[in-house]
C-alpha atoms as a PDB file:
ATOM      1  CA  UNK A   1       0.000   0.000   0.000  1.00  0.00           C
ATOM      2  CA  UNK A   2       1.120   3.709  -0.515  1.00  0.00           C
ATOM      3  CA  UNK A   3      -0.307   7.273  -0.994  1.00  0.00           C
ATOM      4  CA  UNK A   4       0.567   7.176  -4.482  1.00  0.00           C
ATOM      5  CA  UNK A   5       1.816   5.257  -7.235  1.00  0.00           C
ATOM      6  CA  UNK A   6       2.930   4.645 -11.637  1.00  0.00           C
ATOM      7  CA  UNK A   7       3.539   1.967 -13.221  1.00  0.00           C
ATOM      8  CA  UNK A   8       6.913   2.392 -15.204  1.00  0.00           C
ATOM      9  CA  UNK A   9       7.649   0.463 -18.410  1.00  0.00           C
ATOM     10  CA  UNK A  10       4.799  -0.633 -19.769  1.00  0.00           C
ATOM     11  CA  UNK A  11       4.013  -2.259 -16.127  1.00  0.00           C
ATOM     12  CA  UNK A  12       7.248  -4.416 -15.840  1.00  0.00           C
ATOM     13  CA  UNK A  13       7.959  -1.628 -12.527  1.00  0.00           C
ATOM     14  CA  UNK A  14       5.784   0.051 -10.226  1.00  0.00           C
ATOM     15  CA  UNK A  15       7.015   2.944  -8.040  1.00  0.00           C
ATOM     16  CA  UNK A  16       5.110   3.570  -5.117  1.00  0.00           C
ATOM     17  CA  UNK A  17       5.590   6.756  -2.698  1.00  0.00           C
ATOM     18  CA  UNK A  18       3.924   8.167   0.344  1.00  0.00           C
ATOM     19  CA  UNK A  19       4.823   5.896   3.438  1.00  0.00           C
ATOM     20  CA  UNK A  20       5.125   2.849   1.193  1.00  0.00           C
ATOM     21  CA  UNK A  21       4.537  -0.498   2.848  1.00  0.00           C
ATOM     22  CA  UNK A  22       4.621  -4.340   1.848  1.00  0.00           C
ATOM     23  CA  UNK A  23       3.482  -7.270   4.112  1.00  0.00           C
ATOM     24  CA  UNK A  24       4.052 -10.886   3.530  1.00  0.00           C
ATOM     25  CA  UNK A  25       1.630 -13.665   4.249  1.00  0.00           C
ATOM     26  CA  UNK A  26       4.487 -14.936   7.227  1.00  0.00           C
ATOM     27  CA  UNK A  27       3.982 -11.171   8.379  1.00  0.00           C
ATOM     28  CA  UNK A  28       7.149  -9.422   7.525  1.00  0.00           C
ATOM     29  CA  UNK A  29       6.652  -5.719   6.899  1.00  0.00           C
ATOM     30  CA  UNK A  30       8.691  -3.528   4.682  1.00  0.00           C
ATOM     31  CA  UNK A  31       7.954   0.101   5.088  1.00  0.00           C
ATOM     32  CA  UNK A  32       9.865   3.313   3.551  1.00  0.00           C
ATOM     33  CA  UNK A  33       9.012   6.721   1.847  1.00  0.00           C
ATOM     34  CA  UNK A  34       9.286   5.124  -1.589  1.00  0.00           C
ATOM     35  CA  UNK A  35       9.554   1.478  -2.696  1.00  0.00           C
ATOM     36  CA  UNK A  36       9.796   0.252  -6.820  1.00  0.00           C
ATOM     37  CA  UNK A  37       9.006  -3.439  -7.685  1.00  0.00           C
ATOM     38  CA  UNK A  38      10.955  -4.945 -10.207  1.00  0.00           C
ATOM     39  CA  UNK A  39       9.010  -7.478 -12.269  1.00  0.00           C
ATOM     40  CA  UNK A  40      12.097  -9.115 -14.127  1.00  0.00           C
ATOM     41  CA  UNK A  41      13.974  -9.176 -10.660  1.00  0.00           C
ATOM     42  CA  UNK A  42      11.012 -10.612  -8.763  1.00  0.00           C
ATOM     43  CA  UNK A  43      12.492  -8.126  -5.863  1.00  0.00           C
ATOM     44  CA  UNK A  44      11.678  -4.252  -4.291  1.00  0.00           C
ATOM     45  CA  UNK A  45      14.247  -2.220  -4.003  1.00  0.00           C
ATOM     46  CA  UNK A  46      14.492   1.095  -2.501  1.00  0.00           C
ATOM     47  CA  UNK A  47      17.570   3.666  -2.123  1.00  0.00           C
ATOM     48  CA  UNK A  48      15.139   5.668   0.780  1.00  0.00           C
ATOM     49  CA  UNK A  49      15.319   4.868   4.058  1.00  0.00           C
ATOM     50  CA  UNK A  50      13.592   1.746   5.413  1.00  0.00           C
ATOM     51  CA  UNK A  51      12.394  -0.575   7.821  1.00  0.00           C
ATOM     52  CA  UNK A  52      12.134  -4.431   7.718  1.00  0.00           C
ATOM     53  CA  UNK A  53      10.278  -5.511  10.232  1.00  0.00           C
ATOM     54  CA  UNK A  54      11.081  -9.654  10.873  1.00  0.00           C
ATOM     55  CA  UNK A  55       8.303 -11.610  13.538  1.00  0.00           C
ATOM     56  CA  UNK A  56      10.003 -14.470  15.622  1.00  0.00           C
ATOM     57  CA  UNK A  57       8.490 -16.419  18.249  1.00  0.00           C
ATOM     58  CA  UNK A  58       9.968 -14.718  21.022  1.00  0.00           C
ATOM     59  CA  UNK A  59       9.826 -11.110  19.446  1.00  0.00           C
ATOM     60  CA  UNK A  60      10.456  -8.851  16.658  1.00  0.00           C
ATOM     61  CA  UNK A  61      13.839  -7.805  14.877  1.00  0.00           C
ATOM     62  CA  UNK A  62      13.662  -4.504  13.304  1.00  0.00           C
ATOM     63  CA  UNK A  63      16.474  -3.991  10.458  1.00  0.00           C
ATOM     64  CA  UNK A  64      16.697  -0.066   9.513  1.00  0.00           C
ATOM     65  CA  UNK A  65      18.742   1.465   7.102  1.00  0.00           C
ATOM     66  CA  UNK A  66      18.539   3.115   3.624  1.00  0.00           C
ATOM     67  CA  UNK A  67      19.415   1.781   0.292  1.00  0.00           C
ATOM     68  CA  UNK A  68      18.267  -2.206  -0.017  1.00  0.00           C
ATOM     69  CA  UNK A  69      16.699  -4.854  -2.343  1.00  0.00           C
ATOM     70  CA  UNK A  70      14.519  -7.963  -0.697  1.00  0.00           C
ATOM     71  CA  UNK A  71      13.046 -10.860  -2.799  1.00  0.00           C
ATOM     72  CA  UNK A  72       9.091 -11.243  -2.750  1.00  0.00           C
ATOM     73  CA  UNK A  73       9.624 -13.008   0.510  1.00  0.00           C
ATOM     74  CA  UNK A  74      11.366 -10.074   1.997  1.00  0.00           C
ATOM     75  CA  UNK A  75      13.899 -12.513   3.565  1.00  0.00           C
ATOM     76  CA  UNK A  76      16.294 -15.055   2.366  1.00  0.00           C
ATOM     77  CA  UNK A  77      19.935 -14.189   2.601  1.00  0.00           C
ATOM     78  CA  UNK A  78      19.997 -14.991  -0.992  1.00  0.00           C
ATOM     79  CA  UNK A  79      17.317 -12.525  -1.888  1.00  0.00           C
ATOM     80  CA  UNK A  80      19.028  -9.643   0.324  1.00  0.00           C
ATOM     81  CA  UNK A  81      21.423  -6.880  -1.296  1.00  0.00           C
ATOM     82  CA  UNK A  82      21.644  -4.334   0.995  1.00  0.00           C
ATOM     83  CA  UNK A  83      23.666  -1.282  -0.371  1.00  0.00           C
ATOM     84  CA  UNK A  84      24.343   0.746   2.771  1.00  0.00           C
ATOM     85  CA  UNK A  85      24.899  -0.536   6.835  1.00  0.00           C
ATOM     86  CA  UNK A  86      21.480  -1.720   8.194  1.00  0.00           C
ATOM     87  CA  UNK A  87      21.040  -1.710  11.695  1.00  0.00           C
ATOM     88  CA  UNK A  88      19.002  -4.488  13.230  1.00  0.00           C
ATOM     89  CA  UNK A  89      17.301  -4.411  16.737  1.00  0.00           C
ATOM     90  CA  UNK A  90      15.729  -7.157  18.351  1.00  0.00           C
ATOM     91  CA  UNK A  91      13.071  -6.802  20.682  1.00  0.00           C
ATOM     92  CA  UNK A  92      11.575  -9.824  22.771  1.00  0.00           C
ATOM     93  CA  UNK A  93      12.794 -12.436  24.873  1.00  0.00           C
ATOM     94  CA  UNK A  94      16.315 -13.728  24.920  1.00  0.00           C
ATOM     95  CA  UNK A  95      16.301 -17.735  25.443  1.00  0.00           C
ATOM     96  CA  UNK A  96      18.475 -18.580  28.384  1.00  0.00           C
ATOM     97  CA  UNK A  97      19.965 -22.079  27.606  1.00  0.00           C
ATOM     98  CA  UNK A  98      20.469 -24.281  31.083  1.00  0.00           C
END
């Protein structure tokens, strides 16, 4: 979802601006100011700041940071090109192994 949106050539791209968001069916949730889809490179890609949000069973891990391209899954480290430092922040419980 976004405020606003074009398709760029002839469809195979779509640009969408205006606190830009993408959820997966496993709940991950990529948000930033702009986000393009690249048909041909099943992936979104972004050069804006953004935020990857990443569900666990314990908690959440935030990744922030600007410049990155996620598959459709938003996840596997094959799918992941990040062009700048991302930050990542976990927030939940720790497991304690006894």
């Amino acid at each position: 979802t976004s405020d606003s949106g074009e398709a760029l050539d002839n469809g195979a791209m779509l640009r969408a601006w205006g606190d830009a968001r993408v959820e997966t069916s496993e709940g991950r949730v990529l948000t930033s100011p702009e986000l393009i889809w690249c048909d041909s490179l099943d992936s979104f890609m972004t050069d804006c700041l953004a935020v990857l949000e990443i569900p666990e069973s314990l908690g959440t891990t935030y990744l922030t940071g600007r410049g990155v391209i996620l598959d459709r899954s938003l996840g596997s480290a094959a799918g992941v090109d990040v062009r700048e430092s991302f930050t990542a922040v976990y927030s939940g419980e720790v497991g304690i192994e006894e």
